[in-house]
Protein backbone atom coordinates (compact mmCIF):
# COMPACT_ATOMS: atom_id res chain seq x y z
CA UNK A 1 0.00 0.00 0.00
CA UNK A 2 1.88 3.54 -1.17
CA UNK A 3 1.51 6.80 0.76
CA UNK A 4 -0.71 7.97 -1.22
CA UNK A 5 -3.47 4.85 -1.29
CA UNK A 6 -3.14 5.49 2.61
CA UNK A 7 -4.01 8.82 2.65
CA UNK A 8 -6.98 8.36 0.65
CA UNK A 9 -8.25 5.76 2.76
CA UNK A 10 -10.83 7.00 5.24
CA UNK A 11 -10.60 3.71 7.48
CA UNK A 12 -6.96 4.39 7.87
CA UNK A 13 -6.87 8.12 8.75
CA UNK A 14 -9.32 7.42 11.06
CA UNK A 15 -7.78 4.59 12.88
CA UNK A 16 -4.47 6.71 12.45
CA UNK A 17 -6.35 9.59 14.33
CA UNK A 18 -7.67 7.89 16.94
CA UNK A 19 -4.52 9.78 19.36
CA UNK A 20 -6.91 13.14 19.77
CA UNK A 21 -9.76 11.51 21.79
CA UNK A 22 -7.11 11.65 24.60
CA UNK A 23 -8.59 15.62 24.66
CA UNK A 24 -11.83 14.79 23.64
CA UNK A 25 -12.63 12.47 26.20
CA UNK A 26 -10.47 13.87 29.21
CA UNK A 27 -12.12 17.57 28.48
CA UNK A 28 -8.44 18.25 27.81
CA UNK A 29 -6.36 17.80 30.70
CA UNK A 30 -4.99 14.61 29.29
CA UNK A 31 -4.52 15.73 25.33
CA UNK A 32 -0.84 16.57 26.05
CA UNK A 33 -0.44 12.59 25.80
CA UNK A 34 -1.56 12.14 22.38
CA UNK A 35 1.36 15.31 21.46
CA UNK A 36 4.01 12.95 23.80
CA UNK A 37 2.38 9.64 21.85
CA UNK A 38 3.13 11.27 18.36
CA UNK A 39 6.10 12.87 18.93
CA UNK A 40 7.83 10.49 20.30
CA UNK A 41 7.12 8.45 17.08
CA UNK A 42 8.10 10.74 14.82
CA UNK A 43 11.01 12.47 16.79
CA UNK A 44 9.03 15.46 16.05
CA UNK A 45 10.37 18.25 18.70
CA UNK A 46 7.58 20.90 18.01
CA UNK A 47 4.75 18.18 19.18
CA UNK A 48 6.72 17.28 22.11
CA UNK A 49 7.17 21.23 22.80
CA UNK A 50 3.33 21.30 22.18
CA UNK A 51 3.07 17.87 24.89
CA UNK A 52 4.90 20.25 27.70
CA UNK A 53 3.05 23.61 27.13
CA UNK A 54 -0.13 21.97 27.62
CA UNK A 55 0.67 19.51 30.40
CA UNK A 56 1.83 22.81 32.37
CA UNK A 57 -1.23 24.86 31.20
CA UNK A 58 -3.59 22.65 32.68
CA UNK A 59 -1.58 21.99 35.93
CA UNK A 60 -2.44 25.54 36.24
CA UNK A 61 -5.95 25.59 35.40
CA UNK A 62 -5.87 22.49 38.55
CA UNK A 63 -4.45 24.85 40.78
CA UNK A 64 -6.39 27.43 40.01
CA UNK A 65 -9.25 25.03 40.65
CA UNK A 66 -8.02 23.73 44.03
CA UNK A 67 -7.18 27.27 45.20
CA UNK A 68 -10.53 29.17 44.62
CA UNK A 69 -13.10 28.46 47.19
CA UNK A 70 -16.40 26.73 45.82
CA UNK A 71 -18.31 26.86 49.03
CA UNK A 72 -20.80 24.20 49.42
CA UNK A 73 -23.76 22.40 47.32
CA UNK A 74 -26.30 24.51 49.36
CA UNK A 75 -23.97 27.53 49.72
CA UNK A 76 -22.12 27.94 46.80
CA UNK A 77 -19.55 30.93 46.45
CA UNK A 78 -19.21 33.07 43.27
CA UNK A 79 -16.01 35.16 42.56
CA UNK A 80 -14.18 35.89 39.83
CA UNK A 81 -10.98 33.21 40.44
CA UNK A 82 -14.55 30.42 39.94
CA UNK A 83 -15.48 32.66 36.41
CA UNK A 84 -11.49 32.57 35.52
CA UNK A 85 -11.12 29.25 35.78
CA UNK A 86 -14.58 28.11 34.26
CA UNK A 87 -13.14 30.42 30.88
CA UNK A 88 -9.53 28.83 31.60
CA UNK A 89 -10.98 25.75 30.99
CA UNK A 90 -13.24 26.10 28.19
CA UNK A 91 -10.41 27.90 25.99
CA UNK A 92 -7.87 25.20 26.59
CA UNK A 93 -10.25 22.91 25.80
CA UNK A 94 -11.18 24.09 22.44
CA UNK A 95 -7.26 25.35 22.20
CA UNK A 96 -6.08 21.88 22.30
CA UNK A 97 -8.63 20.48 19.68
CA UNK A 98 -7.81 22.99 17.12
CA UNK A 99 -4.37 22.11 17.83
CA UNK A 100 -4.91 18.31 17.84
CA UNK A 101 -6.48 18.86 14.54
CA UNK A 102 -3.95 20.92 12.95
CA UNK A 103 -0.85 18.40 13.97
CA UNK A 104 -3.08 15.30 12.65
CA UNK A 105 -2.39 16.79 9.61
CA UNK A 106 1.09 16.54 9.58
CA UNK A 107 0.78 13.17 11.71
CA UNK A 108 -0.61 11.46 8.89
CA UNK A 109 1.65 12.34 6.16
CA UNK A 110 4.89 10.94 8.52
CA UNK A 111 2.38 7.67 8.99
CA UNK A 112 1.67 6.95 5.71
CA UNK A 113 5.78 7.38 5.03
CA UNK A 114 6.45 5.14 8.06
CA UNK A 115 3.57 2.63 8.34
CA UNK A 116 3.62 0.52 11.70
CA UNK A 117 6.42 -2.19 11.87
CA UNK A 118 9.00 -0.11 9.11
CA UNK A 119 11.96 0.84 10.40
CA UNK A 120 11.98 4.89 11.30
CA UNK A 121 14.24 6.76 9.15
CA UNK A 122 14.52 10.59 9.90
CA UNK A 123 14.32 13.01 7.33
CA UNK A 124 16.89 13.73 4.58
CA UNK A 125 15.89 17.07 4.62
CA UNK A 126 16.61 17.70 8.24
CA UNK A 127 20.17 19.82 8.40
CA UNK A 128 20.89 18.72 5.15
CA UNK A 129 22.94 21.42 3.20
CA UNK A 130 22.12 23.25 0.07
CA UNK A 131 22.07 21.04 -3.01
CA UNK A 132 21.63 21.45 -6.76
CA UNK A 133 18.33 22.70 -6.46
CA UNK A 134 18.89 25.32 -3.96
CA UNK A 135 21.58 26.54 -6.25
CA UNK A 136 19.52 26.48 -9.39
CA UNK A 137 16.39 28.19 -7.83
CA UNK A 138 18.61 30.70 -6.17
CA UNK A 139 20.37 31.75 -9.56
CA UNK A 140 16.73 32.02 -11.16
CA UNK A 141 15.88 34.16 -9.05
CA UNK A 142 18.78 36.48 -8.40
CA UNK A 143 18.85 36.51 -12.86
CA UNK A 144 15.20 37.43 -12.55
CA UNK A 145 16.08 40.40 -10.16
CA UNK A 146 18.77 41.83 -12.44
CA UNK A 147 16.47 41.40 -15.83
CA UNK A 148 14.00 43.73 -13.62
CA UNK A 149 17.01 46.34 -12.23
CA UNK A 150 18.50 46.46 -15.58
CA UNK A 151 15.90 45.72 -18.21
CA UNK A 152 18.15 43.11 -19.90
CA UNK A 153 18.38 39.84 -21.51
CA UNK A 154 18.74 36.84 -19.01
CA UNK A 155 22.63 36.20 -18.13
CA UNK A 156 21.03 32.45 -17.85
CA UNK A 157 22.35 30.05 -20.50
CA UNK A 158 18.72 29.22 -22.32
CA UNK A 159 17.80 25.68 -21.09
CA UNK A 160 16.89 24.01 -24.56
CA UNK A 161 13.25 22.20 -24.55
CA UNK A 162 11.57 19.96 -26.54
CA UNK A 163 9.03 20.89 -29.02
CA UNK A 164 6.01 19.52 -28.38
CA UNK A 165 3.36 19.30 -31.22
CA UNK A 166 0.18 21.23 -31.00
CA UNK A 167 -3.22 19.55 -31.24
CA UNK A 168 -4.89 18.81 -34.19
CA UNK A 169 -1.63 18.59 -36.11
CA UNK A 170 0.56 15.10 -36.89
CA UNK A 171 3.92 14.35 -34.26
CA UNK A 172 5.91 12.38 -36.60
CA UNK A 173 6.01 11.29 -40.60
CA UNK A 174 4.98 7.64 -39.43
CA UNK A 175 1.29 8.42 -37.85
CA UNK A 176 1.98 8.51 -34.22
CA UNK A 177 -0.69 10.62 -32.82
CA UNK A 178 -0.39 14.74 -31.56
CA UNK A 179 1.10 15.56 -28.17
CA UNK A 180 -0.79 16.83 -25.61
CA UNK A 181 -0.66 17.98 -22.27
CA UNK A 182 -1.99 14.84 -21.18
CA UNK A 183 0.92 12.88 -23.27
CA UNK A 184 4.00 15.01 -21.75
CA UNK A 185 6.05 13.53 -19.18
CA UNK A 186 7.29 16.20 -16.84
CA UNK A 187 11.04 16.30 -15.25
CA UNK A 188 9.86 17.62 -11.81
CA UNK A 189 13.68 18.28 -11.08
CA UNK A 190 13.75 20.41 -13.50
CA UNK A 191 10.34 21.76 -14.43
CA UNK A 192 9.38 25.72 -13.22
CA UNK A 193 5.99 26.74 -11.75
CA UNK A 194 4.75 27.59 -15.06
CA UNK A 195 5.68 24.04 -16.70
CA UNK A 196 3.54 22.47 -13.82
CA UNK A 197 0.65 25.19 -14.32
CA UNK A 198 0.75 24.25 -18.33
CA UNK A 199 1.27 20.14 -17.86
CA UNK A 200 -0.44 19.42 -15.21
CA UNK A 201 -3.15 22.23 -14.65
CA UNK A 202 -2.17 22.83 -11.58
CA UNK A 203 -2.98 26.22 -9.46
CA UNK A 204 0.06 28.79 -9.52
CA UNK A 205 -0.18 28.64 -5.85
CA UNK A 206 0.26 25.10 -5.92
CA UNK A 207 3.28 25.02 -8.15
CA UNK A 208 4.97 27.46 -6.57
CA UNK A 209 4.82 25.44 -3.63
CA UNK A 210 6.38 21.86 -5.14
CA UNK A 211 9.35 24.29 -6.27
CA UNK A 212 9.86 25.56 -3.14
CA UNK A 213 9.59 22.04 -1.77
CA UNK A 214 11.61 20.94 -3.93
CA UNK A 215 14.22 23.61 -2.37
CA UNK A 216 13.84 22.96 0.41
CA UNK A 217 14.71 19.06 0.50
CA UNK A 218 17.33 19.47 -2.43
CA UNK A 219 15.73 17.77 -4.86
CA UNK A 220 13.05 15.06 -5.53
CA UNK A 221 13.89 11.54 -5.05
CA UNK A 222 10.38 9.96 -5.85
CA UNK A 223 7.25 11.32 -7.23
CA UNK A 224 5.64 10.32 -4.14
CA UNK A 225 6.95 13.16 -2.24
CA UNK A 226 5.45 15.43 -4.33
CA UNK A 227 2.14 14.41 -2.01
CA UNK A 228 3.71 13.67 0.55
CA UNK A 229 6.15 16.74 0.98
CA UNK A 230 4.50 19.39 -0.90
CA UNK A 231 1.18 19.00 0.18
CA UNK A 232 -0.43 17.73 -3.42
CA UNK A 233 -3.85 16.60 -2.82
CA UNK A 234 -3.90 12.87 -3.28
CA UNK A 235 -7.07 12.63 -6.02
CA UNK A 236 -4.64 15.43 -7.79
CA UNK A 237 -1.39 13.16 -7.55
CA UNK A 238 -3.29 10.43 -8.58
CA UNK A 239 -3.89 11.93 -11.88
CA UNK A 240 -0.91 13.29 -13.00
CA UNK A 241 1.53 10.38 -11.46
CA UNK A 242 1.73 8.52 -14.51
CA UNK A 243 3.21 11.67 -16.41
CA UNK A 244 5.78 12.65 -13.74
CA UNK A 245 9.78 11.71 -14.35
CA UNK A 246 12.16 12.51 -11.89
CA UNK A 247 15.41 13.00 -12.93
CA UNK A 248 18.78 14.48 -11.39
CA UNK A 249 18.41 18.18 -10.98
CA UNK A 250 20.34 21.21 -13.35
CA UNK A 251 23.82 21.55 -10.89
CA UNK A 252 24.52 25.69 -11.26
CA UNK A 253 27.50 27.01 -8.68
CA UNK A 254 26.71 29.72 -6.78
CA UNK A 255 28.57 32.00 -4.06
CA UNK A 256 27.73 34.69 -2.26
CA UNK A 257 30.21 37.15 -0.73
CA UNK A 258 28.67 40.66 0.39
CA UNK A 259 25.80 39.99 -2.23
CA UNK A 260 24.76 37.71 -4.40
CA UNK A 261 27.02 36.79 -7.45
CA UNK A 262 26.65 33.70 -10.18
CA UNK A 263 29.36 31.45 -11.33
CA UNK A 264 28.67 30.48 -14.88
């Protein structure tokens, strides 16, 4: 079963989410154990952050509890320490929800990368140092700057591309039929936003963010982490899988020394 056949299953993200009813049914003050429970399995240091704020927030809200007199079932006392902590414990209630919900998210990607009984392997991306990519995106982008400061021609050797027929209109001399964009097959090492806007029919929002993934963890290594580190949707992935190739990406040098400077 890939990551992606995971994610789209509804049994499994269910069964996989089953950590947040430690908040749901403890009205809260035990829903820093489903943050210890999944970071501790992903050696995620932001959940286990999130495990200690919350374990300390609602040791609070108990001592605020024990401290403020109650008075008794037929003489009850009112104050405002009773109305504070009756608010304390509502909004760290539906605090740690939201927040359960949000890291579930990101809970069930790393699950569906490390199913139970695989070995855990941490993330390549983790302190890794700039690669290829990084270099290549950051030389785009500095030769984009200077076309706009200078209002010339890109100092970018022209990457050359192949022609792809239009529709309507023959490929080859022996009958194969027209190219389309749902023929290509798309380098995502090497493709820019607008190649995945054009192939793929993807958002610009959404293609910005694969190349920034992409960045980010130096390079692709499989298509699947185009779901599953990017953020594609899986019924989007799904479709456009078939056309993906990933190959090695464009190597550019780059150095910077009190600004940015190219090495061509």
């Amino acid at each position: 079963m890939t990551p992606e056949e995971r994610l789209c299953s509804r049994s499994w993200r269910w069964s996989n989410s089953l950590w947040m009813l430690t908040s749901l049914l403890s009205v809260g003050f035990l829903g820093w154990t489903g943050f210890v429970y999944i970071g501790s399995s992903a050696r995620r240091r932001a959940w286990l952050i999130g495990a200690a704020l919350w374990f300390l927030y609602f040791v609070g809200l108990v001592v605020l509890l024990v401290t403020v007199p109650a008075g008794t079932k037929d003489n009850p006392v009112r104050s405002v320490g009773s109305t504070l902590a009756g608010f304390y414990l509502v909004a760290g209630y539906i605090g740690q929800i939201v927040h359960q919900a949000i890291a579930n998210r990101g809970w069930l990607r790393w699950r569906s990368e490390h199913p139970r009984g695989s070995a855990y392997t941490p993330d390549a991306s983790i302190g890794k140092p700039p690669g290829p990519a990084d270099a290549t995106t950051m030389a785009a982008q500095a030769d984009r700057e200077l076309r706009s400061a200078l209002g010339g021609a890109s100092l970018l050797p022209a990457t050359p591309t192949k022609a792809v027929a239009p529709a309507g209109r023959v490929a080859s001399a022996q009958g194969h039929p027209p190219a389309t964009n749902q023929d290509r097959r798309l380098d995502i090492n090497a493709a820019s936003p607008q190649d995945l806007v054009d192939s793929f029919d993807l958002q610009p929002e959404m293609a910005d963010l694969i190349a920034t993934t992409r960045v980010r963890i130096g390079g692709f290594t499989s298509a699947d982490q185009l779901m599953t580190a990017a953020g594609l949707p899986p019924h989007l992935f799904l479709g456009v899988k078939d056309r993906i190739v990933v190959g090695p990406a464009p190597a550019l040098r780059w150095q910077s020394a009190r600004g940015r400077r190219l090495d061509l």
